[in-house]
C-alpha atoms as a PDB file:
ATOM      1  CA  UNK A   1     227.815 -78.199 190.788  1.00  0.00           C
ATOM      2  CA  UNK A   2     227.200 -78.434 194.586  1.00  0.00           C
ATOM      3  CA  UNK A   3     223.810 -78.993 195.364  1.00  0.00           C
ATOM      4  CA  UNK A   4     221.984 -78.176 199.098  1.00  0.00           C
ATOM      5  CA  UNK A   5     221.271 -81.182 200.911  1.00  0.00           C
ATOM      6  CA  UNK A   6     217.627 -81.058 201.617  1.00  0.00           C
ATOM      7  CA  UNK A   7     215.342 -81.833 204.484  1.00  0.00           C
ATOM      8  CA  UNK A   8     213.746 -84.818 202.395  1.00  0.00           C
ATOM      9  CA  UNK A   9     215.003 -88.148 201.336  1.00  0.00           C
ATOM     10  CA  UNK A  10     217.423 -88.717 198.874  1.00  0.00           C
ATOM     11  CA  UNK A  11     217.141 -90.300 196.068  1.00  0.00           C
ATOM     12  CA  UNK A  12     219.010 -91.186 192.869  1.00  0.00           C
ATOM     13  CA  UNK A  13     218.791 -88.245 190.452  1.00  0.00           C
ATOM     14  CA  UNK A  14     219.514 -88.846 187.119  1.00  0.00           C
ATOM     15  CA  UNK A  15     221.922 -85.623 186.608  1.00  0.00           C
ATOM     16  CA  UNK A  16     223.579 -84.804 183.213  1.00  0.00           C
ATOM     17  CA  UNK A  17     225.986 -82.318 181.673  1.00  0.00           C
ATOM     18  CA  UNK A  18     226.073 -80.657 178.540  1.00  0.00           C
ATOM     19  CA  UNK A  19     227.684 -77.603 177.031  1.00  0.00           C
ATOM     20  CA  UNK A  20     228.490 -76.988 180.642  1.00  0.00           C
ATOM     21  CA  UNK A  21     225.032 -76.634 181.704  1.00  0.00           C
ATOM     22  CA  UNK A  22     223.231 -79.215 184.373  1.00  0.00           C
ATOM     23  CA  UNK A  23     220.504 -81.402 183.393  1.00  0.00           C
ATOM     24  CA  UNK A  24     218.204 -83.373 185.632  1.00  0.00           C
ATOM     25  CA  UNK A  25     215.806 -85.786 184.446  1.00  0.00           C
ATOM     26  CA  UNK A  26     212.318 -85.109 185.117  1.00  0.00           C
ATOM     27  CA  UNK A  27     210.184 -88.302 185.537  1.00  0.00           C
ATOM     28  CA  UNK A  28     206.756 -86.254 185.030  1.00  0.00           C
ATOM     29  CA  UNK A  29     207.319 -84.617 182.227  1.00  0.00           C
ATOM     30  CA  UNK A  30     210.090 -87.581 180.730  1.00  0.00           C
ATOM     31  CA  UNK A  31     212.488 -84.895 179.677  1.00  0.00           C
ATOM     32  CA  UNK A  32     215.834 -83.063 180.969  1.00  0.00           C
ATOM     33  CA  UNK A  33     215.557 -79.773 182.542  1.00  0.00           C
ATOM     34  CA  UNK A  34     217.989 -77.366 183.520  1.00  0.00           C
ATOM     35  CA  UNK A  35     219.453 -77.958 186.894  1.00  0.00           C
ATOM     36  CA  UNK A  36     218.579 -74.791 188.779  1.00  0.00           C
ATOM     37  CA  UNK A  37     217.891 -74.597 192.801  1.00  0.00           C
ATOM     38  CA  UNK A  38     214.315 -74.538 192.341  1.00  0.00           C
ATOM     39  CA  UNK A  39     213.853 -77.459 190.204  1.00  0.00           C
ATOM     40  CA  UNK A  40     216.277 -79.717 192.735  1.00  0.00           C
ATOM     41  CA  UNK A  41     213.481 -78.627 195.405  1.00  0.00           C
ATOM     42  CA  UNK A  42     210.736 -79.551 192.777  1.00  0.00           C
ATOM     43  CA  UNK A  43     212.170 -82.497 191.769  1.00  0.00           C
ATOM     44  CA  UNK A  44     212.858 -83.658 195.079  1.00  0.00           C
ATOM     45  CA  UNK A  45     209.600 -82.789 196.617  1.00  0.00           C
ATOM     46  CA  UNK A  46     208.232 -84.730 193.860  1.00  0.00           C
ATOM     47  CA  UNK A  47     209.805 -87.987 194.350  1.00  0.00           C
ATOM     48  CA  UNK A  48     209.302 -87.658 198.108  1.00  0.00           C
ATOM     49  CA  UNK A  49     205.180 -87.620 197.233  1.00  0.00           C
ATOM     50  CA  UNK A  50     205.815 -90.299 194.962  1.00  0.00           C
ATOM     51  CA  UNK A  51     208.116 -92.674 196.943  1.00  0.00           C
ATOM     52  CA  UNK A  52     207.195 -91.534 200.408  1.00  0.00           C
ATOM     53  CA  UNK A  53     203.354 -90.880 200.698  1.00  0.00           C
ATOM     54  CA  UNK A  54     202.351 -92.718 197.515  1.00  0.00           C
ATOM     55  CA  UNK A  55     201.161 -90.535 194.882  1.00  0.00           C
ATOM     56  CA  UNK A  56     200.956 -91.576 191.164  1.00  0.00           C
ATOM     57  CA  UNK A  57     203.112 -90.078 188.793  1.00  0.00           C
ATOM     58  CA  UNK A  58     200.429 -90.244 186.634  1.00  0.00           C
ATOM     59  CA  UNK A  59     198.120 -87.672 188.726  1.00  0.00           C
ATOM     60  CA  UNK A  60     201.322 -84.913 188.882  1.00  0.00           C
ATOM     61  CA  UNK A  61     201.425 -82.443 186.468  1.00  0.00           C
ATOM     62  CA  UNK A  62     204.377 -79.854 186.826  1.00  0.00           C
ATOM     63  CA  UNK A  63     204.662 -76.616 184.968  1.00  0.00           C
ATOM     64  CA  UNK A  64     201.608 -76.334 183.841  1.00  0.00           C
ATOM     65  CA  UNK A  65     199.757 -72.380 182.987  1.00  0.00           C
ATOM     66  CA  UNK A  66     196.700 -71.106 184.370  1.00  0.00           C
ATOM     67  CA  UNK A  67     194.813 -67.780 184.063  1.00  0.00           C
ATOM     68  CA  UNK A  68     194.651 -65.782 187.065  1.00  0.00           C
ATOM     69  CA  UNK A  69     192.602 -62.594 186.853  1.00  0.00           C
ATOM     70  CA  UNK A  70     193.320 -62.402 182.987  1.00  0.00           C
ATOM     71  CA  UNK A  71     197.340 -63.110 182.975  1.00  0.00           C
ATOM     72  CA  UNK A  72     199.078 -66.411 182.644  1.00  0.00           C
ATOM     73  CA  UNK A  73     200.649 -68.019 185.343  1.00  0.00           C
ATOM     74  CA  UNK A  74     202.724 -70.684 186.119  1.00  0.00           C
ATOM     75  CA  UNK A  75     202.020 -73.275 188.685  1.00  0.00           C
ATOM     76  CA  UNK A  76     205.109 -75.619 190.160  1.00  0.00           C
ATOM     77  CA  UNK A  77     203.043 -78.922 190.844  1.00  0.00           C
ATOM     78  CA  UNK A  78     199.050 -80.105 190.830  1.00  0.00           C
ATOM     79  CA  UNK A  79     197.908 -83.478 191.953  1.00  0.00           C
ATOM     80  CA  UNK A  80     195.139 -84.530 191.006  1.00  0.00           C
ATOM     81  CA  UNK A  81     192.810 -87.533 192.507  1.00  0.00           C
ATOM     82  CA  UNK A  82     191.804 -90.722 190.957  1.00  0.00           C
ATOM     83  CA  UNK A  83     188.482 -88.788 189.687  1.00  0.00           C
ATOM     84  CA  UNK A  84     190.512 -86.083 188.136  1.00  0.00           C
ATOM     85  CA  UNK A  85     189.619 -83.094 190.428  1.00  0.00           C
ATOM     86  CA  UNK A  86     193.118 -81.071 191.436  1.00  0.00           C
ATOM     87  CA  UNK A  87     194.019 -82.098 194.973  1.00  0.00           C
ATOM     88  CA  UNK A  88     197.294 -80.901 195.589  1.00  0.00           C
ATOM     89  CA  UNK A  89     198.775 -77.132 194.835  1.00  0.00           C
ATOM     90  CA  UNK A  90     202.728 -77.151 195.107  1.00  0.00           C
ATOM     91  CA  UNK A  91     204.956 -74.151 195.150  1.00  0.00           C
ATOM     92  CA  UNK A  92     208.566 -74.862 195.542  1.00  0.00           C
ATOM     93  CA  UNK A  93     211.081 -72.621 196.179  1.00  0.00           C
ATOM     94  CA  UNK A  94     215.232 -72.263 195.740  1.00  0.00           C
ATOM     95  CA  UNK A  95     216.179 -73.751 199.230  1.00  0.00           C
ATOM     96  CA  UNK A  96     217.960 -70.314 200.068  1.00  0.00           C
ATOM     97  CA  UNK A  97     214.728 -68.840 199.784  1.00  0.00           C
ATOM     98  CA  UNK A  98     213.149 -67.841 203.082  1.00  0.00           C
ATOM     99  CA  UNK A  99     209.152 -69.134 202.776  1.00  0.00           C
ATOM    100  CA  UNK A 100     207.318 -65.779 203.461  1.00  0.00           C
ATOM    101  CA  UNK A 101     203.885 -64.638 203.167  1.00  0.00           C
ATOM    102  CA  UNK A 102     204.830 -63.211 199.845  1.00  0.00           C
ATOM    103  CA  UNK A 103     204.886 -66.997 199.072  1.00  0.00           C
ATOM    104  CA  UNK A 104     201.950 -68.067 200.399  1.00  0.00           C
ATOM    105  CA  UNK A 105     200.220 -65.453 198.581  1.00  0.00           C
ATOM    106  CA  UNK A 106     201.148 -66.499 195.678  1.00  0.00           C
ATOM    107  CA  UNK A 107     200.283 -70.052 195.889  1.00  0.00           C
ATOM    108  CA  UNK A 108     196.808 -68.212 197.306  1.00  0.00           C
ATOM    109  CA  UNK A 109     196.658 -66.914 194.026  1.00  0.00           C
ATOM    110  CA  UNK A 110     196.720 -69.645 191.803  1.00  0.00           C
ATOM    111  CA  UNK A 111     194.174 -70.873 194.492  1.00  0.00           C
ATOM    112  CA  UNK A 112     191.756 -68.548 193.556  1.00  0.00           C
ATOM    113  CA  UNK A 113     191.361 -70.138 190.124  1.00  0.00           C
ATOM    114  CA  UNK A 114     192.158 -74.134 190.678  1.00  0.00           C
ATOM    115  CA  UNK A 115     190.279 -74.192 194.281  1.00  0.00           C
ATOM    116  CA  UNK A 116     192.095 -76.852 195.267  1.00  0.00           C
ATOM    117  CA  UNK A 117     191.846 -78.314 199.194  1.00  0.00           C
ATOM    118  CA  UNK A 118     195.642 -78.738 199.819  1.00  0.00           C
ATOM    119  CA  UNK A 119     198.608 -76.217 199.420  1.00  0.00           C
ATOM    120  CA  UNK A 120     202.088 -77.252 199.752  1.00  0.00           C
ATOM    121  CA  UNK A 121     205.129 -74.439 199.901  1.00  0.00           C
ATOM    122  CA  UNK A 122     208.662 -75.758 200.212  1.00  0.00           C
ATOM    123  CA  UNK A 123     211.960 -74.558 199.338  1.00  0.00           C
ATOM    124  CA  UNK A 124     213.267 -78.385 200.465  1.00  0.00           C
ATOM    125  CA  UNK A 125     214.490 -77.024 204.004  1.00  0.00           C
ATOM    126  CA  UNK A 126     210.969 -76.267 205.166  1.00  0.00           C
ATOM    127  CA  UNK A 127     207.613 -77.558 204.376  1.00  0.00           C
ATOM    128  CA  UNK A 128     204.256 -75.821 205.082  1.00  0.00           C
ATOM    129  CA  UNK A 129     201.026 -77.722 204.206  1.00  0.00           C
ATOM    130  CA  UNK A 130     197.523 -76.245 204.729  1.00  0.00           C
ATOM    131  CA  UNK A 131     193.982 -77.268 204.187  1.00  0.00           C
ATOM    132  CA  UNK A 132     191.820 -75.018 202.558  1.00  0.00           C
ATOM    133  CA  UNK A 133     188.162 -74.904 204.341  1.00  0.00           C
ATOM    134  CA  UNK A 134     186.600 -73.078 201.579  1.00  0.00           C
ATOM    135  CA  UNK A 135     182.790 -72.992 203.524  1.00  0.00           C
ATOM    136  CA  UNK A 136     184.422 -70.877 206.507  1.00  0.00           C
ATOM    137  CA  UNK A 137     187.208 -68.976 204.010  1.00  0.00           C
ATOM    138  CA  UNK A 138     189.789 -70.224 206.357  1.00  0.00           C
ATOM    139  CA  UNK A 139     192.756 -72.390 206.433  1.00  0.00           C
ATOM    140  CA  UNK A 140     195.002 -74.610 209.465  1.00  0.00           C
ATOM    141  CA  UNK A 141     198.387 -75.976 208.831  1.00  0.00           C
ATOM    142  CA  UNK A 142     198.980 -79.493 209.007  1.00  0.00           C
ATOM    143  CA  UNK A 143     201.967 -81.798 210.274  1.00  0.00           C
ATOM    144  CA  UNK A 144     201.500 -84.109 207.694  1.00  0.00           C
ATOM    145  CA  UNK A 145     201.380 -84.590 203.819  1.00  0.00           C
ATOM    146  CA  UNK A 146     197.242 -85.168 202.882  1.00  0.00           C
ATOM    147  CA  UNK A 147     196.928 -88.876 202.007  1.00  0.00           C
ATOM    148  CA  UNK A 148     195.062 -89.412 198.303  1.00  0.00           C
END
């Protein structure tokens, strides 16, 4: 299986195969996955909070539903902070997927419900990270991952 080389730091994946399918092993949820585009983003992204900007494992949940205007979703990534509250949105995308506002408004979406202060959207090639200023119902984008 070739894999795209992302715009994030490597690191050492724990890939397996069986019954010719891909597995990699996801350190949130302590389980293999299927190896699809999207969850090499996800699990990249993931390991770049962790190792990179220093966010505990233990405040990332990943795949988790909520219910948005009476239908289930299904979130890629929430961190939470040290007090519980959700931080962090995440919304990851297969890395040949352009980001688009058709992204964003999903991830604005699942906002609606969680009302959380940070959104991330990658697809591992490009990273956009906004703040949410909830008093003025606006948002900016900023250069760098929010420190928790």
């Amino acid at each position: 299986m070739k894999l795209t080389e992302l715009n994030l730091p490597s690191y050492e994946a724990k890939i397996t195969t069986k019954g010719g399918k891909h597995f990699i092993y996801d350190e949130i949820r302590k389980k293999e996955i299927v190896l699809t585009p999207e969850e090499w983003v996800r699990q990249n992204f993931i390991h770049f909070l962790i190792n990179h900007h220093n966010y505990s494992k233990n405040y990332i949940k990943i795949e988790k539903q909520i219910k948005v205007n009476d239908r289930q979703k299904r979130f890629d990534g929430l961190v939470y902070d040290k007090n519980g509250n959700p931080i962090v949105l995440i919304e990851c995308k297969a890395p040949e997927v352009k980001i688009s506002q058709n992204t964003f408004s999903q991830i604005a979406t699942y906002n609606m419900t969680l009302r959380v202060p940070y959104l991330i959207v990658t697809n591992g090639l490009s990273h956009f990270i906004c703040e949410i200023d909830f008093e003025n119902n606006s948002y900016n984008y900023l250069k760098e991952i929010p420190k928790i």
